[in-house]
C-alpha atoms as a PDB file:
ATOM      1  CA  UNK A   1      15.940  11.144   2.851  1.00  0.00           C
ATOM      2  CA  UNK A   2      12.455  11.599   1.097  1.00  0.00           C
ATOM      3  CA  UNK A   3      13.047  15.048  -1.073  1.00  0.00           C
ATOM      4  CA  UNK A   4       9.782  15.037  -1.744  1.00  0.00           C
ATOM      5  CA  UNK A   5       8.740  15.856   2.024  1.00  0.00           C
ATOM      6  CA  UNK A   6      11.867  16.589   3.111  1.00  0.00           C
ATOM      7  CA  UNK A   7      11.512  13.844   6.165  1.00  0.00           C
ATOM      8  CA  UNK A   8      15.341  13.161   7.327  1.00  0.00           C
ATOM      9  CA  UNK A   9      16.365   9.729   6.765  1.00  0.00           C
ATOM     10  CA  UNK A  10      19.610   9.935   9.010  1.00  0.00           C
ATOM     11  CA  UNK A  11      18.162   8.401  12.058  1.00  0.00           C
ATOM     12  CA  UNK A  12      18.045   4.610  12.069  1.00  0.00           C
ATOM     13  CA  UNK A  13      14.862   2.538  11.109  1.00  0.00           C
ATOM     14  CA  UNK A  14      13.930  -0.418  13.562  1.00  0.00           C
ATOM     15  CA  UNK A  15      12.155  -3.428  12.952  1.00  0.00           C
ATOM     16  CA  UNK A  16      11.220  -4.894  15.883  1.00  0.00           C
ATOM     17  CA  UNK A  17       9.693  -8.473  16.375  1.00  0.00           C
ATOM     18  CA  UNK A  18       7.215  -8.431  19.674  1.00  0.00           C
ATOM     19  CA  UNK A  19       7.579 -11.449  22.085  1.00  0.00           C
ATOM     20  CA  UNK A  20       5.405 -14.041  23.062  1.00  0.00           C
ATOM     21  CA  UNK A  21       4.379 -14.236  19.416  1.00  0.00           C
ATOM     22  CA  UNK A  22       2.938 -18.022  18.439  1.00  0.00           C
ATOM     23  CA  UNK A  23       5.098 -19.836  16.580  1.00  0.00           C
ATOM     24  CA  UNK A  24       7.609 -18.637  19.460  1.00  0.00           C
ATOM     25  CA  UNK A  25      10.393 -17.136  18.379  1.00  0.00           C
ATOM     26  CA  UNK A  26      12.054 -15.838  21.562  1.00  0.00           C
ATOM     27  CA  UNK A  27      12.636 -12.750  22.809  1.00  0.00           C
ATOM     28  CA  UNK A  28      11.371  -9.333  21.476  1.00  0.00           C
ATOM     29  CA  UNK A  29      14.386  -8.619  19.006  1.00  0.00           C
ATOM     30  CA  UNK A  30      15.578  -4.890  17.492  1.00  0.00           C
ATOM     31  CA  UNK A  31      16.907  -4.654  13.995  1.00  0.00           C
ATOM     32  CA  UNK A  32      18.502  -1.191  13.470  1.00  0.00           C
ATOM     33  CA  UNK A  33      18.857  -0.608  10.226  1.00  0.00           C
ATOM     34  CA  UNK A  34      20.624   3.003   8.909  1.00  0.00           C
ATOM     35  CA  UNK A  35      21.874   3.692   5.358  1.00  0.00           C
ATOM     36  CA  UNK A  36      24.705   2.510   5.893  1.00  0.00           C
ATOM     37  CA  UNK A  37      23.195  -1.161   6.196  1.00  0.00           C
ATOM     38  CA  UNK A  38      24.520  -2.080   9.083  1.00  0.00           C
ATOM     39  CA  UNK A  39      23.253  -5.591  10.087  1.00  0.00           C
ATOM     40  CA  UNK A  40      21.917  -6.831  13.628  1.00  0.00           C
ATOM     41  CA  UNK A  41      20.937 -10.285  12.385  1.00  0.00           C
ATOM     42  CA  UNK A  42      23.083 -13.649  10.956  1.00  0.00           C
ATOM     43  CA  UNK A  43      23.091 -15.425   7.861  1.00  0.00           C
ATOM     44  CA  UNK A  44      24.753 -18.894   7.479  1.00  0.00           C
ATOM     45  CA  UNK A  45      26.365 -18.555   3.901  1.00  0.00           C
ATOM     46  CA  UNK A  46      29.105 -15.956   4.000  1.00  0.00           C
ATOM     47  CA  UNK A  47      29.078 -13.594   1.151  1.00  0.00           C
ATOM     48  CA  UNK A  48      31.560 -10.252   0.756  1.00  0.00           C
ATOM     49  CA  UNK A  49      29.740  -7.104  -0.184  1.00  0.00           C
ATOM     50  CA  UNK A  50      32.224  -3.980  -1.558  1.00  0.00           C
ATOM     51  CA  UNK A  51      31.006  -0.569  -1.257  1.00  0.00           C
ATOM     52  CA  UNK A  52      31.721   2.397  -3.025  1.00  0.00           C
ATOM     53  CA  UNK A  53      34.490   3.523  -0.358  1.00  0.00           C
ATOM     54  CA  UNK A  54      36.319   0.360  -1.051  1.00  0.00           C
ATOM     55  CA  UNK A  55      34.928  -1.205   2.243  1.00  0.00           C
ATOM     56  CA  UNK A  56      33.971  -4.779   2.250  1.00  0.00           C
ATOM     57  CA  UNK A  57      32.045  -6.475   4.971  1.00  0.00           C
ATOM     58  CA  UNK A  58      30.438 -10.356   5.200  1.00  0.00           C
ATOM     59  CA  UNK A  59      27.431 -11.267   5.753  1.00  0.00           C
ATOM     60  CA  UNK A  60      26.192 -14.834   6.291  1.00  0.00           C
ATOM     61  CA  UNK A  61      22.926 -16.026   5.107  1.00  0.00           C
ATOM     62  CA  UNK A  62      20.917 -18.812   6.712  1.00  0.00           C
ATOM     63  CA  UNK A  63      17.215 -18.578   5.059  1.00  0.00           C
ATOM     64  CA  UNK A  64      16.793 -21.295   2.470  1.00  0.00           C
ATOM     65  CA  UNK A  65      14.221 -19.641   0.020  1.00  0.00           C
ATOM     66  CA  UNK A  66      14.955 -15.915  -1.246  1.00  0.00           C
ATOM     67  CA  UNK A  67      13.227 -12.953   0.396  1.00  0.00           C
ATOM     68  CA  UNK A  68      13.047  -9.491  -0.622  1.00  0.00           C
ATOM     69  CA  UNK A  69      15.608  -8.224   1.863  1.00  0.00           C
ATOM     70  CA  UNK A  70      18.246 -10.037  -0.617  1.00  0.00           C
ATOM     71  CA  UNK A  71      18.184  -7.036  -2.979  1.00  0.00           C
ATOM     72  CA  UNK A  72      17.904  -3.926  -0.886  1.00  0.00           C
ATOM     73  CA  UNK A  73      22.020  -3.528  -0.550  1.00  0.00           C
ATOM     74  CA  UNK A  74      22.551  -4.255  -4.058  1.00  0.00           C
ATOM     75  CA  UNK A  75      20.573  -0.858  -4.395  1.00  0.00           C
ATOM     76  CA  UNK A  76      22.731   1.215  -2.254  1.00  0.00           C
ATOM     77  CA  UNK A  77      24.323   2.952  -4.917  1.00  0.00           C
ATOM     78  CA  UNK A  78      23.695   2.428  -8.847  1.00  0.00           C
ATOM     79  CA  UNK A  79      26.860   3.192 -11.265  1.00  0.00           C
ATOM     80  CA  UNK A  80      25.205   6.384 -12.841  1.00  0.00           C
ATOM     81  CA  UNK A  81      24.667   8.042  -9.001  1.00  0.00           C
ATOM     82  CA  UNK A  82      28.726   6.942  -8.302  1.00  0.00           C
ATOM     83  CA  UNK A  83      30.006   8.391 -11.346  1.00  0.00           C
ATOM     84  CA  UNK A  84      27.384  11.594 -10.698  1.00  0.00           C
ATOM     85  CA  UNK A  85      28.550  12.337  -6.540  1.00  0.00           C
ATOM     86  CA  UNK A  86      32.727  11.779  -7.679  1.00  0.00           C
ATOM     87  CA  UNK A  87      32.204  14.840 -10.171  1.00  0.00           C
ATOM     88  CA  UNK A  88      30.079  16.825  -8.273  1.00  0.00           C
ATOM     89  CA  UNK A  89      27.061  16.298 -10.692  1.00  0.00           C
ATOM     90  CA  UNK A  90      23.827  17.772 -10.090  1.00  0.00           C
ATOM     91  CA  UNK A  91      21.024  14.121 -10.070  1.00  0.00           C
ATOM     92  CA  UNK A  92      17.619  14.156  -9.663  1.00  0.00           C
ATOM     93  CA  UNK A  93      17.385  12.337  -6.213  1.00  0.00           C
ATOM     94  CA  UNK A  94      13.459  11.883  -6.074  1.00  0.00           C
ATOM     95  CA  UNK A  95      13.381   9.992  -9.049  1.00  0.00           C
ATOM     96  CA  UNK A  96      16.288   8.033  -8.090  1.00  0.00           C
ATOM     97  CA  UNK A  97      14.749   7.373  -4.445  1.00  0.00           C
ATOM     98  CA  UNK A  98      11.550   6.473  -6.112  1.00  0.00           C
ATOM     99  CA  UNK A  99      12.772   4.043  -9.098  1.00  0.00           C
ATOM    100  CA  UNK A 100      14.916   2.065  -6.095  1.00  0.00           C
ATOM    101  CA  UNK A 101      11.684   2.110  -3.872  1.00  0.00           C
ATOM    102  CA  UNK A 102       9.665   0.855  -7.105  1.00  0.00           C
ATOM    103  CA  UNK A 103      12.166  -1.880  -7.894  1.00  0.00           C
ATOM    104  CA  UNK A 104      12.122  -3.496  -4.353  1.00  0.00           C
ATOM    105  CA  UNK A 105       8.510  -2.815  -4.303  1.00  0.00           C
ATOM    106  CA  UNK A 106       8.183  -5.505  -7.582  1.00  0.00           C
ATOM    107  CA  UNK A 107      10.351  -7.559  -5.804  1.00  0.00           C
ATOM    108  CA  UNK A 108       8.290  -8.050  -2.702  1.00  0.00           C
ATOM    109  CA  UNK A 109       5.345  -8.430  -4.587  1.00  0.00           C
ATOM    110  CA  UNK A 110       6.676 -11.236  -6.619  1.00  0.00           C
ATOM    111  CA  UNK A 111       7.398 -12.920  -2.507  1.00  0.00           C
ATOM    112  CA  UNK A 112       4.274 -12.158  -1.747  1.00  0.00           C
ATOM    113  CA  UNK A 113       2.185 -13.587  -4.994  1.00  0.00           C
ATOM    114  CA  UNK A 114       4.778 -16.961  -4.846  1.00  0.00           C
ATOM    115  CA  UNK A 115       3.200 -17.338  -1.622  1.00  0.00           C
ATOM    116  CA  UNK A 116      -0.267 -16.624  -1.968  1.00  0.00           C
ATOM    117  CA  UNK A 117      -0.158 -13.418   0.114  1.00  0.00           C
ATOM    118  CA  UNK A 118      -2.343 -10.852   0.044  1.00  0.00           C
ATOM    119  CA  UNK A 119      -0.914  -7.963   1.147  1.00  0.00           C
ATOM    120  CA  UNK A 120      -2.845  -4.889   1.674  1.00  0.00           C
ATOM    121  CA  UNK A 121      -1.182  -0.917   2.732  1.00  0.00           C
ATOM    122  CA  UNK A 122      -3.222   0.742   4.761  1.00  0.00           C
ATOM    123  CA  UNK A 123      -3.312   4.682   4.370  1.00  0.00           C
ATOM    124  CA  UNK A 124      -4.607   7.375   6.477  1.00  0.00           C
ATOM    125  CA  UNK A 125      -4.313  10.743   8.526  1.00  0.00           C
ATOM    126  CA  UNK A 126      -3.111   9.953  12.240  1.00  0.00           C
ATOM    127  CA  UNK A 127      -6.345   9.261  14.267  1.00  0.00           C
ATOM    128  CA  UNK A 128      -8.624   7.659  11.739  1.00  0.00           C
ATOM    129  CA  UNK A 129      -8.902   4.919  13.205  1.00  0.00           C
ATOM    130  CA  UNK A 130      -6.587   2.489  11.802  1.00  0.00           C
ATOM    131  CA  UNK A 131      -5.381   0.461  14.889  1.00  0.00           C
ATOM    132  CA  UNK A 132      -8.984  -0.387  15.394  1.00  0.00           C
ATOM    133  CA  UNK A 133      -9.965  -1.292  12.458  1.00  0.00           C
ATOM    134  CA  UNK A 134      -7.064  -3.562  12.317  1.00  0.00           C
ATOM    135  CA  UNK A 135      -8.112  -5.264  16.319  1.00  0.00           C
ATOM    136  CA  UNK A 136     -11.596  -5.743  15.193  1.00  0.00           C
ATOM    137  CA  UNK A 137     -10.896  -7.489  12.038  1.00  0.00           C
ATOM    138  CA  UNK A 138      -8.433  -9.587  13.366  1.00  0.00           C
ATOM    139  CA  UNK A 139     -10.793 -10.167  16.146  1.00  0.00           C
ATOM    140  CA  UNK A 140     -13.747 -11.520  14.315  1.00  0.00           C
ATOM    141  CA  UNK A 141     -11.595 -13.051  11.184  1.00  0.00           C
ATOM    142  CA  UNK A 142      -9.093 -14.373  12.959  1.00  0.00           C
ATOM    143  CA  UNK A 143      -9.803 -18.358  13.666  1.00  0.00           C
ATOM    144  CA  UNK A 144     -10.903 -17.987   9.340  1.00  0.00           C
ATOM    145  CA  UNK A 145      -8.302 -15.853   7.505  1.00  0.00           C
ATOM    146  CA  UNK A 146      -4.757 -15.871   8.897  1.00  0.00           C
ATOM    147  CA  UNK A 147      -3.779 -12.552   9.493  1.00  0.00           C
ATOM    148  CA  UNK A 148      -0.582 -10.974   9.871  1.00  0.00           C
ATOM    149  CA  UNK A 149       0.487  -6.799  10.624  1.00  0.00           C
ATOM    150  CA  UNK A 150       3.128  -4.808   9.594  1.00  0.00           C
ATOM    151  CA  UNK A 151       3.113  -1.953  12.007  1.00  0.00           C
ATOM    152  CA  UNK A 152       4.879   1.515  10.962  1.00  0.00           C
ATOM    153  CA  UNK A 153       5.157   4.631  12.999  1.00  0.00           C
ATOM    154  CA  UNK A 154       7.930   7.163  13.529  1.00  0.00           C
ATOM    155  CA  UNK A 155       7.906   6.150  17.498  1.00  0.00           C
ATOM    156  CA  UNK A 156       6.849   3.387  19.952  1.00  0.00           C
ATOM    157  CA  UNK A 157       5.879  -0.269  20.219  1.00  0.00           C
ATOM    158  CA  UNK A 158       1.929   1.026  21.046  1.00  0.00           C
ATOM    159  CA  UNK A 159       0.337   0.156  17.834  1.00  0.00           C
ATOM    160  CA  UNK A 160       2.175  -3.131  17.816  1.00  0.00           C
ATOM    161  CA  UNK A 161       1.313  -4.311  21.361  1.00  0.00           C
ATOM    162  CA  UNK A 162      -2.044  -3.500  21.054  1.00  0.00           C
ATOM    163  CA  UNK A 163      -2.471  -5.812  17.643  1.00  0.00           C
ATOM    164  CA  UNK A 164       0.096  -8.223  19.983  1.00  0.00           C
ATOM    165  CA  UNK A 165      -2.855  -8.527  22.528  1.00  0.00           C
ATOM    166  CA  UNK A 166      -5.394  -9.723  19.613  1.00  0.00           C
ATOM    167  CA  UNK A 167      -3.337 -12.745  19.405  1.00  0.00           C
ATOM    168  CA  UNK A 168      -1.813 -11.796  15.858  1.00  0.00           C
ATOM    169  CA  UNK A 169       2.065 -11.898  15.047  1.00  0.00           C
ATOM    170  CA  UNK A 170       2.955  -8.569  14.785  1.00  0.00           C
ATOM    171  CA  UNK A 171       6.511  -6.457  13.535  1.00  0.00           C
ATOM    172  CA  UNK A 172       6.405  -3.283  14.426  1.00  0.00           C
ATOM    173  CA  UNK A 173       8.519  -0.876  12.262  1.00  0.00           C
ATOM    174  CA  UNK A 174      10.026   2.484  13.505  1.00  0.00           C
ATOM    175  CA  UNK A 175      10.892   5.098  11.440  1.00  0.00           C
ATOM    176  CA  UNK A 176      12.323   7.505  13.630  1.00  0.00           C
ATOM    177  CA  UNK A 177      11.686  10.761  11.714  1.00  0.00           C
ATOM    178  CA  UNK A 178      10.592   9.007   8.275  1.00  0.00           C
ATOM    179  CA  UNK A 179       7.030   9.877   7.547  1.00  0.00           C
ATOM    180  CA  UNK A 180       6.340   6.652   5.639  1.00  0.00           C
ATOM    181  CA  UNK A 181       7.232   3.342   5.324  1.00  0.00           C
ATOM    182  CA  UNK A 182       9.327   2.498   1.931  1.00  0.00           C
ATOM    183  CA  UNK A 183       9.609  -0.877  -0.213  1.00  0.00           C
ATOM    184  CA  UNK A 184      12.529  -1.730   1.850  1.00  0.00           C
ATOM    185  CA  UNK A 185      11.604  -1.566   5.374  1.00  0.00           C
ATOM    186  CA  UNK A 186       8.651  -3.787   4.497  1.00  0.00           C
ATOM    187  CA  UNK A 187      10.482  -6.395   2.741  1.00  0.00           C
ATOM    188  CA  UNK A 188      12.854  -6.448   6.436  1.00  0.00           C
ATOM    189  CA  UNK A 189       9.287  -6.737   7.916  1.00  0.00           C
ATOM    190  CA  UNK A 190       8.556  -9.320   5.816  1.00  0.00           C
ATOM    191  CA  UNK A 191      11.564 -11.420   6.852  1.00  0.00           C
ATOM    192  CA  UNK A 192      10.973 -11.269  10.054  1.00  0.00           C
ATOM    193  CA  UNK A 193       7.454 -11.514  10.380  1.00  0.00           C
ATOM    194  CA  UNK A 194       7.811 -14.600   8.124  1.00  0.00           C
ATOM    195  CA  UNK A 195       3.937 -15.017   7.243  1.00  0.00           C
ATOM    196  CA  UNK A 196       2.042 -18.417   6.048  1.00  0.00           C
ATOM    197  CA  UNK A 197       1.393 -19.252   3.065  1.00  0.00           C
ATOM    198  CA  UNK A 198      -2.464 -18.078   1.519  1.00  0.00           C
ATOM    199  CA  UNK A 199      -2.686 -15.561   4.544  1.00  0.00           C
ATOM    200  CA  UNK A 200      -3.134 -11.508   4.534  1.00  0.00           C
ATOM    201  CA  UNK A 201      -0.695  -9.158   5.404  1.00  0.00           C
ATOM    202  CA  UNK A 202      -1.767  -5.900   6.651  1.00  0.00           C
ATOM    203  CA  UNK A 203       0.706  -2.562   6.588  1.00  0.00           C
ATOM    204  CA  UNK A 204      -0.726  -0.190   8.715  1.00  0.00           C
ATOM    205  CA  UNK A 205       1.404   3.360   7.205  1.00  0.00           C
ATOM    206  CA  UNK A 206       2.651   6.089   9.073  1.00  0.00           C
ATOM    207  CA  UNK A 207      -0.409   8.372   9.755  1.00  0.00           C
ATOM    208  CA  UNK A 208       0.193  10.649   6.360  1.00  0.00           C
ATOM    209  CA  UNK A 209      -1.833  11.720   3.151  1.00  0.00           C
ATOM    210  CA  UNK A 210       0.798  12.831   1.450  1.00  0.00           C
ATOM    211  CA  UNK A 211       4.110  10.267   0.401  1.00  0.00           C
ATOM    212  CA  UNK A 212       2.571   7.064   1.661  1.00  0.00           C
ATOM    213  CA  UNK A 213       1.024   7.527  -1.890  1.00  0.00           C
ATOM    214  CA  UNK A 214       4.126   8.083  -3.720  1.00  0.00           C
ATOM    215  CA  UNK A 215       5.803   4.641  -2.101  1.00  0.00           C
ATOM    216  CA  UNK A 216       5.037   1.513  -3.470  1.00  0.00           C
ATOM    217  CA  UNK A 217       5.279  -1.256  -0.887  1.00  0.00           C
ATOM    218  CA  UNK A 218       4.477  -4.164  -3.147  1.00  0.00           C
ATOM    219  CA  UNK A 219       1.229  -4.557  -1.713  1.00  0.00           C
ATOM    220  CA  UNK A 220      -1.894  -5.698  -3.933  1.00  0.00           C
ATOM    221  CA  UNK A 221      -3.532  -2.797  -2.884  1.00  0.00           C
ATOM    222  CA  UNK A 222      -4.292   0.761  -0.994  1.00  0.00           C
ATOM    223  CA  UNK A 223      -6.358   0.928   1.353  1.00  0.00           C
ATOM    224  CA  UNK A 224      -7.683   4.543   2.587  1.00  0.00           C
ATOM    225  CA  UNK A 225      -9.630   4.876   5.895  1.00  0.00           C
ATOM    226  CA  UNK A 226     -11.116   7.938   6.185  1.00  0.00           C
ATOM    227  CA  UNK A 227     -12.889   9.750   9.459  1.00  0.00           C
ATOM    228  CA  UNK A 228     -16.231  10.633   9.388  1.00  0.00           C
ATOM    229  CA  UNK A 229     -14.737  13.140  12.126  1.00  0.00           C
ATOM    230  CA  UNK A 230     -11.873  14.625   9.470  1.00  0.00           C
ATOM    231  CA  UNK A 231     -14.490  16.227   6.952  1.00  0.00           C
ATOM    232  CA  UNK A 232     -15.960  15.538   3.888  1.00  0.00           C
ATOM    233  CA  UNK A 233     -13.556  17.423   1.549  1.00  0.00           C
ATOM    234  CA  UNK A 234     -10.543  15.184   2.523  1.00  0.00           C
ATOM    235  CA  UNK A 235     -10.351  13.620  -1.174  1.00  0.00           C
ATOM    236  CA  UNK A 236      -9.718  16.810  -3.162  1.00  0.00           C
ATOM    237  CA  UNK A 237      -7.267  18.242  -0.470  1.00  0.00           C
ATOM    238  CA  UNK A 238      -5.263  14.737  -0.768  1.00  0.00           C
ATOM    239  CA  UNK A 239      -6.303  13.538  -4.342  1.00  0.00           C
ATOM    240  CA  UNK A 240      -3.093  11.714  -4.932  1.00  0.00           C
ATOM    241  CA  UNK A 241      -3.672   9.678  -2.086  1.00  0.00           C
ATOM    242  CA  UNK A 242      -7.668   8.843  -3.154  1.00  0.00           C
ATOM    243  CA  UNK A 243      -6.309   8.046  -6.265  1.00  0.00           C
ATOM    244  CA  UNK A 244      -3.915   5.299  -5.662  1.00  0.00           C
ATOM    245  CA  UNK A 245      -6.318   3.264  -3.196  1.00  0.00           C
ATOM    246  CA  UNK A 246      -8.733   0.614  -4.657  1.00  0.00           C
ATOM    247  CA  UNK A 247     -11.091   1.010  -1.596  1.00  0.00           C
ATOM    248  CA  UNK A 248     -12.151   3.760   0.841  1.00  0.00           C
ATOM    249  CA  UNK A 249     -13.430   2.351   4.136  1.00  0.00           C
ATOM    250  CA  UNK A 250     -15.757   5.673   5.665  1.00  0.00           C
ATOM    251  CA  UNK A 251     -14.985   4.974   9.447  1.00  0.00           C
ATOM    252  CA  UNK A 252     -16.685   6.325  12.554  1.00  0.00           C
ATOM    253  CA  UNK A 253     -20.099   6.495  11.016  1.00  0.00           C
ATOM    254  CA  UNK A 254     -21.303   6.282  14.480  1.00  0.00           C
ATOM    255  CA  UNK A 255     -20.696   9.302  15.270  1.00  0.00           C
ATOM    256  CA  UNK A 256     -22.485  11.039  12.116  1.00  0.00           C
ATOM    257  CA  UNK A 257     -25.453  12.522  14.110  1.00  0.00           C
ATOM    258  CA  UNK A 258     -22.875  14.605  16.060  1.00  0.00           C
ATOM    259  CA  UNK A 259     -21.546  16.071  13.385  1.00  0.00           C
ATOM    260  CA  UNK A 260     -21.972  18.322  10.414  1.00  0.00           C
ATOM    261  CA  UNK A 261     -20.219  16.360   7.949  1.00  0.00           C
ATOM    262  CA  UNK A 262     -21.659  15.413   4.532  1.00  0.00           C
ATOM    263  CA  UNK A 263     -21.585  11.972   3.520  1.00  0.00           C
ATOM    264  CA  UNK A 264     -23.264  12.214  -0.081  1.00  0.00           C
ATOM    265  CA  UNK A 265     -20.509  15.109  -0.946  1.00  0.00           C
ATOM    266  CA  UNK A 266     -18.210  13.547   0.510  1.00  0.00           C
ATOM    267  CA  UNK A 267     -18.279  10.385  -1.723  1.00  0.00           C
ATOM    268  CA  UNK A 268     -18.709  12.374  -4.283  1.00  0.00           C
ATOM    269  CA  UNK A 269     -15.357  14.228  -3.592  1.00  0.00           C
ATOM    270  CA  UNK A 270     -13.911  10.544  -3.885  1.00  0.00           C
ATOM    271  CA  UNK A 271     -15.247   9.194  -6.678  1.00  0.00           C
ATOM    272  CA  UNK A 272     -14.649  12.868  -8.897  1.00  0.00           C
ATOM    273  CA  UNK A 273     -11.053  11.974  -7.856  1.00  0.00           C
ATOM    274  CA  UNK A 274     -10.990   8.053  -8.909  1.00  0.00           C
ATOM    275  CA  UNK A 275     -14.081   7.087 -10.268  1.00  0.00           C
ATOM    276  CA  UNK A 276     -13.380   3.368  -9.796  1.00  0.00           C
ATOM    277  CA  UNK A 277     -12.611   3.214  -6.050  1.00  0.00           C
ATOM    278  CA  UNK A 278     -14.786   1.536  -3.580  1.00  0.00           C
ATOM    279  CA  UNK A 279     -16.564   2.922  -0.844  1.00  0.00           C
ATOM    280  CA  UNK A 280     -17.848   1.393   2.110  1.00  0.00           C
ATOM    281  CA  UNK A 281     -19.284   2.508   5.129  1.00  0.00           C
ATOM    282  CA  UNK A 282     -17.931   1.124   8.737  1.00  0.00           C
ATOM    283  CA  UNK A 283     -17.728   2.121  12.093  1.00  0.00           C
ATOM    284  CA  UNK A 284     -14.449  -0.165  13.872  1.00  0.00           C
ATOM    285  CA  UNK A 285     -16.354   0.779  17.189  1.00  0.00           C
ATOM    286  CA  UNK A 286     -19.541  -0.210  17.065  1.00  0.00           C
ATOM    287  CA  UNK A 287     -19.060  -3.098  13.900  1.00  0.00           C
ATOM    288  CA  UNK A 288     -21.617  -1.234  11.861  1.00  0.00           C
ATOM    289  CA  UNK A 289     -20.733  -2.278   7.838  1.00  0.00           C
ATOM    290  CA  UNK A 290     -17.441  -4.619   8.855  1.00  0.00           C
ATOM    291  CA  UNK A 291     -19.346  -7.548   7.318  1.00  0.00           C
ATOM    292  CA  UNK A 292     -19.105  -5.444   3.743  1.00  0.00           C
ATOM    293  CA  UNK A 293     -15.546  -5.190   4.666  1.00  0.00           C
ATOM    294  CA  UNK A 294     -15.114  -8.719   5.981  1.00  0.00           C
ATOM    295  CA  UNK A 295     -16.412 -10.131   2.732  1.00  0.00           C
ATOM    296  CA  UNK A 296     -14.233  -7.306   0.233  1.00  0.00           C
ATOM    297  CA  UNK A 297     -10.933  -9.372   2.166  1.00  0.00           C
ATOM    298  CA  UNK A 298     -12.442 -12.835   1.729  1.00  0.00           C
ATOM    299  CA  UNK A 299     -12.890 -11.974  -1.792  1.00  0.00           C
ATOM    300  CA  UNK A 300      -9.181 -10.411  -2.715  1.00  0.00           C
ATOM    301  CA  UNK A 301      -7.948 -13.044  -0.340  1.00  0.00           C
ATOM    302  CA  UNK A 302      -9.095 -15.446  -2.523  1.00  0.00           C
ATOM    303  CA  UNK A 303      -7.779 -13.893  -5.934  1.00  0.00           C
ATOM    304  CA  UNK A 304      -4.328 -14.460  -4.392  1.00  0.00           C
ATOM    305  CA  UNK A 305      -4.356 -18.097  -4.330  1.00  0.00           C
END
């Protein structure tokens, strides 16, 4: 549970591989993952796990190289939290929530940087265009820069089939009523989605200002779109958000002569909030500005190797 929005964690996150995918995998296969970490998929070297109940369950391993998955139940409970629920004690759970999420976040970006990955969390309100963004650039970058997408929403395989149809391997990552992804459900993404070596990962967030800034993923860094259509005075109502992303992309500008929205005050909102981000203009639709964008992900791409 996130006690900082109060989202429920109870229902079961799914990670779902789509089918068809190159490198052919099989089938389109559901991981259902609750917190009790209850496993859909094998390993090949057996291993006993004991829980706080005094329950022990096996779990076989058959990767060959460690992943970030390989920490997550280690996490389930730390001694202090034990010791804290068998006397009744009063803990702080957000900072506990958020120092587990940070931990697994290092650890995937350690994966990621062995690898040459860059990984890159993409932020913004439901509607600003994300999706698109993500089938144009994939679209025009993708026979150059191998590209790879993380998709996270609460419900649905939409997002993901519509990235599927660009040609791109694609997880898709439900969080039933979660309102953001965590550190952990991308490192299950991760495993399954298995990317290449010097490519870019992109995890496209659950439509939310608010905790996908809190959350660490392990990516190298946040990127917010924002709607020309949303209005100019997003970054002060969401600072938080503005302030942990390296680069603003300004989306829709098409549609600026049908609107009254501000541009000048609204990049001035932005950069009174985090005076080093980057701001670039773009319209997903029309491919206005993607070249500024195109070359910003050639750029940090290459940093990573």
């Amino acid at each position: 549970m996130c006690t900082t929005c109060g989202c429920n964690g109870t229902q079961a996150v799914t990670v779902t591989e789509m089918e068809g995918q190159a490198g052919e995998r099989g089938e389109a296969r559901d991981h259902v993952h609750g917190h009790e970490h209850t496993h859909s998929h094998e390993h090949s070297h057996p291993h006993d796990h004991e829980h706080a109940d005094g329950h022990t369950h096996d779990h076989e391993h058959d990767h060959d190289y460690p992943h970030p998955h390989a920490a997550s139940e280690a996490l389930a409970l730390n001694p202090a939290e034990t010791h804290a629920r068998a006397h009744g004690t009063s803990i702080t759970l957000e900072q506990d929530i958020l120092a587990k999420n940070q931990l697994l976040a290092e650890r995937n970006r350690g994966w990621l940087a062995g690898r040459s990955i860059l990984a890159l969390n993409l932020v913004s309100s439901p509607g600003a265009g994300k999706t698109t963004l993500l089938e144009r650039t994939i679209r025009d970058l993708g026979e150059t820069l191998p590209l790879t997408v993380i998709e996270g929403d609460q419900a649905t395989l939409n997002d993901a089939q519509r990235i599927r149809a660009t040609g791109a391997r694609v997880v898709q990552i439900n969080t039933g009523t979660g309102c953001h992804l965590d550190a952990e459900m991308v490192s299950r993404g991760l495993t399954q989605l298995d990317p290449a070596l010097r490519s870019v990962v992109m995890i496209e967030n659950v439509g939310n200002l608010v905790c996908p800034a809190l959350f660490d993923l392990g990516e190298q860094a946040k990127v917010v779109i924002l709607s020309v259509t949303e209005g100019e005075d997003k970054p002060v109502k969401y600072p938080h958000m503005f302030r942990a992303s390296s680069l603003m992309l300004l989306n829709k500008i098409d549609l600026l002569p049908h609107l009254r929205f501000e541009l000048a005050r609204c990049i001035e909102y932005a950069r009174r909030v985090n005076p080093a981000i980057e701001i670039l203009q773009v319209s997903a639709q029309t491919g206005e500005g993607m070249d500024a964008w195109y070359d910003w992900l050639r750029s940090h791409s290459e940093t990573c190797r």
